[in-house]
N, C-alpha and C. Protein backbone atom coordinates (compact mmCIF):
# COMPACT_ATOMS: atom_id res chain seq x y z
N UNK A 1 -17.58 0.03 -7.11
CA UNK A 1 -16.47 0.97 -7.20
C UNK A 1 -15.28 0.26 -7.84
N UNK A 2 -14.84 0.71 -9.11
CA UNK A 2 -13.39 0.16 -9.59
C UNK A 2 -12.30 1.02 -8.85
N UNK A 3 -11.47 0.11 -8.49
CA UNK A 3 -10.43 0.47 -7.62
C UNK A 3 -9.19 -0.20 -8.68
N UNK A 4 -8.12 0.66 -8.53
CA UNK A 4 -6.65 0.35 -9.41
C UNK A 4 -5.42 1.01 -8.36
N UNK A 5 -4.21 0.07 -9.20
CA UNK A 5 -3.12 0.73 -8.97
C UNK A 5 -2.10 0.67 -9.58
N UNK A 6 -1.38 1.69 -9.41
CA UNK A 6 0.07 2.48 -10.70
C UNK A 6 0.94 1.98 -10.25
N UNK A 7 2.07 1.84 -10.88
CA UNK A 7 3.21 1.71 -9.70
C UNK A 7 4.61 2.75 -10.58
N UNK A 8 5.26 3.50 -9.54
CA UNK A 8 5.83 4.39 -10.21
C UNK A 8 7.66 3.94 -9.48
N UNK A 9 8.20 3.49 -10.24
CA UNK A 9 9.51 2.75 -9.31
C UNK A 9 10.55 3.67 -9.49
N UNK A 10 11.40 4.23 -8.52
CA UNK A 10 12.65 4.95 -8.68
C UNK A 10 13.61 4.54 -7.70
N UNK A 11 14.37 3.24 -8.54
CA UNK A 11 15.64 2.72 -7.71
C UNK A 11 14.92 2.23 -6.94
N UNK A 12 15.15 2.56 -5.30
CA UNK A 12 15.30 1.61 -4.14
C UNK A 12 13.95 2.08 -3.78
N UNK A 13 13.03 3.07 -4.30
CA UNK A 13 11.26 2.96 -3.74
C UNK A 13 10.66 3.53 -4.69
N UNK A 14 9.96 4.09 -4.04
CA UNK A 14 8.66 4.78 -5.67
C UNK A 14 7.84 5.04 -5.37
N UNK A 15 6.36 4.97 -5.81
CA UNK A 15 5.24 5.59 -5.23
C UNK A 15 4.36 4.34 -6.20
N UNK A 16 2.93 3.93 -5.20
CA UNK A 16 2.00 3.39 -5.08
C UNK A 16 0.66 4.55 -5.27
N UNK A 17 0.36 4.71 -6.55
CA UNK A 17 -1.01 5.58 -6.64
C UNK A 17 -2.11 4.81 -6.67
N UNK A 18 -3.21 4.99 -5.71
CA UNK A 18 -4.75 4.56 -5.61
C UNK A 18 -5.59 5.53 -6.30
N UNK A 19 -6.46 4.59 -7.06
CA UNK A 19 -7.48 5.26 -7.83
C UNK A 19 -9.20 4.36 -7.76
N UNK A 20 -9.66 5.18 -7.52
CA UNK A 20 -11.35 4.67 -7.83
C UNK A 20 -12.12 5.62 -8.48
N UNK A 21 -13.20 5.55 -8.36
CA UNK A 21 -13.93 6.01 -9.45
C UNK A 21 -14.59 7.90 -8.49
N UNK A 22 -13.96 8.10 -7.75
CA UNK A 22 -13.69 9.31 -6.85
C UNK A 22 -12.90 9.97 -6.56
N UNK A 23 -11.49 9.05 -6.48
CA UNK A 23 -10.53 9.88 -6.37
C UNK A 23 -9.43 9.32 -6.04
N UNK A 24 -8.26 9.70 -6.51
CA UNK A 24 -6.49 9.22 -6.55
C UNK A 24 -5.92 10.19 -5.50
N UNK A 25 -4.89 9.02 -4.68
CA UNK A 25 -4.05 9.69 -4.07
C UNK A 25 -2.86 8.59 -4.48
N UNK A 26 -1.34 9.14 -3.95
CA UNK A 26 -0.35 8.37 -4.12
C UNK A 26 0.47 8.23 -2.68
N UNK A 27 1.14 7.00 -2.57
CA UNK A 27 1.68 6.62 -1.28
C UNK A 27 3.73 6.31 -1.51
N UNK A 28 4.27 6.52 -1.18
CA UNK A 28 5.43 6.39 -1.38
C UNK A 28 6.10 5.11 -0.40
N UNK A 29 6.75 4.49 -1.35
CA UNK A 29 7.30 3.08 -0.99
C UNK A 29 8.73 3.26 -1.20
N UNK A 30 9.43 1.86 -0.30
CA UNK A 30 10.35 1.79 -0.47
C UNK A 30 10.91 0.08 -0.05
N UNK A 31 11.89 -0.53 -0.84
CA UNK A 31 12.35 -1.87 -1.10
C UNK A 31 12.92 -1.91 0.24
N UNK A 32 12.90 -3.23 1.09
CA UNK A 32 13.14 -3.97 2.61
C UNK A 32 14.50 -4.31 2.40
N UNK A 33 14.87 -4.61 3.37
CA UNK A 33 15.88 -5.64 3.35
C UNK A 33 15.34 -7.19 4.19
N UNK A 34 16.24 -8.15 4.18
CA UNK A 34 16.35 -9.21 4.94
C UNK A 34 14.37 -10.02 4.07
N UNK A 35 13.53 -10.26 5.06
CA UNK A 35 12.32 -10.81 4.67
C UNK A 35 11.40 -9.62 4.51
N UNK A 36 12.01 -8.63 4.72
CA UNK A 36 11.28 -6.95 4.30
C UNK A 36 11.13 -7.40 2.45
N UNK A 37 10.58 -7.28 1.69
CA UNK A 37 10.26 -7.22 0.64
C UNK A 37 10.12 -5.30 0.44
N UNK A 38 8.66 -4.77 0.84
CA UNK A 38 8.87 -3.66 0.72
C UNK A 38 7.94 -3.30 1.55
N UNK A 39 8.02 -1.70 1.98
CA UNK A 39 7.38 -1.32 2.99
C UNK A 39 6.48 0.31 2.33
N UNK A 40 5.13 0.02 2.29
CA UNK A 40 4.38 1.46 1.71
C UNK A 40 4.14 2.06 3.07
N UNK A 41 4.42 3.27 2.87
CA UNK A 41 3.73 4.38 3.74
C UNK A 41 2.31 4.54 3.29
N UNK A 42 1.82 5.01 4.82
CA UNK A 42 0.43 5.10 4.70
C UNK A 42 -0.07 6.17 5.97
N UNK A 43 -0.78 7.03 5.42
CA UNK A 43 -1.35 7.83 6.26
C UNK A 43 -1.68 7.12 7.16
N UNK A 44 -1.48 8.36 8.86
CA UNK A 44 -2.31 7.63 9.52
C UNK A 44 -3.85 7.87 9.78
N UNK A 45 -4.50 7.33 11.06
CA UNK A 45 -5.76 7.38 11.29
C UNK A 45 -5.92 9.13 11.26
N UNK A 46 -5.10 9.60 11.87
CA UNK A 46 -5.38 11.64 12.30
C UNK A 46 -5.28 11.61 10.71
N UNK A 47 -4.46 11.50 9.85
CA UNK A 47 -4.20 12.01 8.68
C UNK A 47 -4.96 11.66 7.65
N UNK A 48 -5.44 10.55 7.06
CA UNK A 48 -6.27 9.56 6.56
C UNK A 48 -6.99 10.30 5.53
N UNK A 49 -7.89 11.15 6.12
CA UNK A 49 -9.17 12.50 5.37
C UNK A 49 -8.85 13.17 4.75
N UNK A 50 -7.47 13.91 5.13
CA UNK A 50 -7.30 15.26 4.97
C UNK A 50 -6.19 14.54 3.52
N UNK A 51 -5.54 13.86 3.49
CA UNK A 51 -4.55 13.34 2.59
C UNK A 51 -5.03 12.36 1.63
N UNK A 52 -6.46 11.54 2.20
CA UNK A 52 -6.88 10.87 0.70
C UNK A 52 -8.04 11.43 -0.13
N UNK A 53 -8.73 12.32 0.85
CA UNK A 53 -10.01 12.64 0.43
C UNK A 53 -11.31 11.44 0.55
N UNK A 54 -10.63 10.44 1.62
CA UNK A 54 -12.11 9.29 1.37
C UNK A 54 -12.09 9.40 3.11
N UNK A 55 -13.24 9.34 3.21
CA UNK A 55 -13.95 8.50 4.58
C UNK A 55 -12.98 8.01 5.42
N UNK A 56 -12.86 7.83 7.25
CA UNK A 56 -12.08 7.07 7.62
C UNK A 56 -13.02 5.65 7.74
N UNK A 57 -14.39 5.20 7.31
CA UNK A 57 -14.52 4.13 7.88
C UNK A 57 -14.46 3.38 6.24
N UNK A 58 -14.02 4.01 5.35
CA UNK A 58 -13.39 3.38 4.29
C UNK A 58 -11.83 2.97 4.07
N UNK A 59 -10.96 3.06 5.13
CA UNK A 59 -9.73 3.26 5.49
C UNK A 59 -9.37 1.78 5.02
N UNK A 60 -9.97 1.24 6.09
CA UNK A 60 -9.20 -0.63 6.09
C UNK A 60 -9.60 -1.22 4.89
N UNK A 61 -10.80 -0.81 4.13
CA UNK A 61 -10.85 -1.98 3.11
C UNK A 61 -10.11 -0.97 2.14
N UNK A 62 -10.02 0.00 2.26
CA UNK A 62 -8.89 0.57 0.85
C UNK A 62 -7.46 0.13 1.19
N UNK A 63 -6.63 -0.20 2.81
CA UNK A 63 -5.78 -0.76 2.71
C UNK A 63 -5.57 -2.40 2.50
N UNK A 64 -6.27 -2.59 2.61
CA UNK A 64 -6.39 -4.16 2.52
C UNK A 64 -6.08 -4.45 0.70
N UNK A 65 -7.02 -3.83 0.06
CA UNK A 65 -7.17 -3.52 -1.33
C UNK A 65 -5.27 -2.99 -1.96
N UNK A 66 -5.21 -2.24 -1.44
CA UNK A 66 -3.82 -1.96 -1.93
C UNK A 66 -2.98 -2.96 -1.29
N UNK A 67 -2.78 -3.62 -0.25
CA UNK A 67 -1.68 -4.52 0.47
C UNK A 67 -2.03 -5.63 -0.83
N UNK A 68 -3.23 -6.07 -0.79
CA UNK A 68 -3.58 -7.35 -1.61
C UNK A 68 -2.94 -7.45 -2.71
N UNK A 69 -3.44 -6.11 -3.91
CA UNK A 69 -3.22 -5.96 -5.04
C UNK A 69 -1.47 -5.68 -5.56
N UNK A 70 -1.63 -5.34 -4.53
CA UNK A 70 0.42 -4.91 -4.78
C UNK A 70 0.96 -6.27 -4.86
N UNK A 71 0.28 -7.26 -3.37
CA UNK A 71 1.17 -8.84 -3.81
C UNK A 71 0.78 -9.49 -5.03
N UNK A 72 -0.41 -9.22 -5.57
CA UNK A 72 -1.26 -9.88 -7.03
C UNK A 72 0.33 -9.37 -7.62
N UNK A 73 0.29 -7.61 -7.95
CA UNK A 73 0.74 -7.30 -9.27
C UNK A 73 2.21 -7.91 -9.11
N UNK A 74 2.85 -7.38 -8.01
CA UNK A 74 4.12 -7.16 -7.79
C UNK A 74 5.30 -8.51 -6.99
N UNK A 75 4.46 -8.88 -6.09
CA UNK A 75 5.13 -9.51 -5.14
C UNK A 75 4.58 -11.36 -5.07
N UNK A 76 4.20 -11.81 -5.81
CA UNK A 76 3.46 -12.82 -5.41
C UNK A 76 4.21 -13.80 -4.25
N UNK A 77 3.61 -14.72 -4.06
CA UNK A 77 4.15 -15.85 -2.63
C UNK A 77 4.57 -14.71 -1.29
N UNK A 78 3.84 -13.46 -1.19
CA UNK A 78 3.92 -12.82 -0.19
C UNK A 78 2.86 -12.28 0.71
N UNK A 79 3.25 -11.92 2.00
CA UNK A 79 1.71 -11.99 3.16
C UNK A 79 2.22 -10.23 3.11
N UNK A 80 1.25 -9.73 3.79
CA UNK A 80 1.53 -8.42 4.19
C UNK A 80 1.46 -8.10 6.12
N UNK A 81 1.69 -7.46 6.49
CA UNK A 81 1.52 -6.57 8.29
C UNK A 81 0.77 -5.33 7.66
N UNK A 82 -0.06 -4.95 8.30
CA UNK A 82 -0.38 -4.05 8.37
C UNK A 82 -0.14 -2.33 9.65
N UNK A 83 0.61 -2.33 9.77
CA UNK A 83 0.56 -0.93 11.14
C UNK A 83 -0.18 0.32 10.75
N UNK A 84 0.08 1.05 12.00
CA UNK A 84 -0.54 2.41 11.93
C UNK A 84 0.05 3.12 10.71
N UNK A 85 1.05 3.27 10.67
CA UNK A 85 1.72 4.15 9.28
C UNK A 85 2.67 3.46 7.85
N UNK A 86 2.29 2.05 8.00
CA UNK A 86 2.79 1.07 6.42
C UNK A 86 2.39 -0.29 6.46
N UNK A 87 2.63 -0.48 5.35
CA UNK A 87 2.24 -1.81 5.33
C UNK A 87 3.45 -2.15 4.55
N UNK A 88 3.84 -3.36 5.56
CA UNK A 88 5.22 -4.08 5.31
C UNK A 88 4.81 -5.92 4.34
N UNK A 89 5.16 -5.72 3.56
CA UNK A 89 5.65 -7.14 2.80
C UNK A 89 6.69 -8.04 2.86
N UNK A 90 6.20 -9.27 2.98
CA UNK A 90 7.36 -10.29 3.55
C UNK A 90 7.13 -11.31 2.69
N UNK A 91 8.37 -12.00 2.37
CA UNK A 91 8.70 -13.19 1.79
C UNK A 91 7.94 -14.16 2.33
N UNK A 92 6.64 -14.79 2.23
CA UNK A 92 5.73 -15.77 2.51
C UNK A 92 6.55 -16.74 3.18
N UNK A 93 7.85 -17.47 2.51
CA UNK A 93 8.67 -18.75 2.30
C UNK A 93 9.42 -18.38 3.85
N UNK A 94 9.70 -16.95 4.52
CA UNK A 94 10.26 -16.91 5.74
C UNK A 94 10.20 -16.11 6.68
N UNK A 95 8.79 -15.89 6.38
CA UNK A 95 8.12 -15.38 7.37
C UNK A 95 7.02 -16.37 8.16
């Protein structure tokens, strides 16, 4: 499965679109303060199906996949958190 991502920036957030070879959805972000780098919204577990159109036991490795790839494209020298509804990015160096 090729998996990608867009990044659509407006000012202080933007939107994070996922794509594979099935199907795109988009997630809306927004820039941290302090060791916040940035924080994506993310469906939760109830919501997951109905809002991406994939599987919930495909959930974690599609977030993992987007947390990862966002620090590749966007953020490098950074770790991610994962919670129920975002995934927060932090400055590696102080966190």
């Amino acid at each position: 499965m090729t998996q990608k991502l867009e990044y659509i920036n407006q000012g202080r957030g933007g939107y994070v679109i996922y794509r594979d070879n099935e199907t795109e959805f988009k997630l809306s972000f927004e820039f941290g303060g302090g060791d916040c780098i940035a924080i994506i919204y993310i469906p939760t577990i109830e919501e997951w199906t109905s809002k991406t159109n994939k599987p919930l036991a495909e959930r974690l490795n599609i977030l993992k996949f987007i947390a990862e790839q966002s620090i590749r494209d966007q953020a490098p020298n950074c770790i991610y958190e994962l919670s129920d509804n975002c995934i927060e990015i932090f400055n590696k160096t102080t966190k």
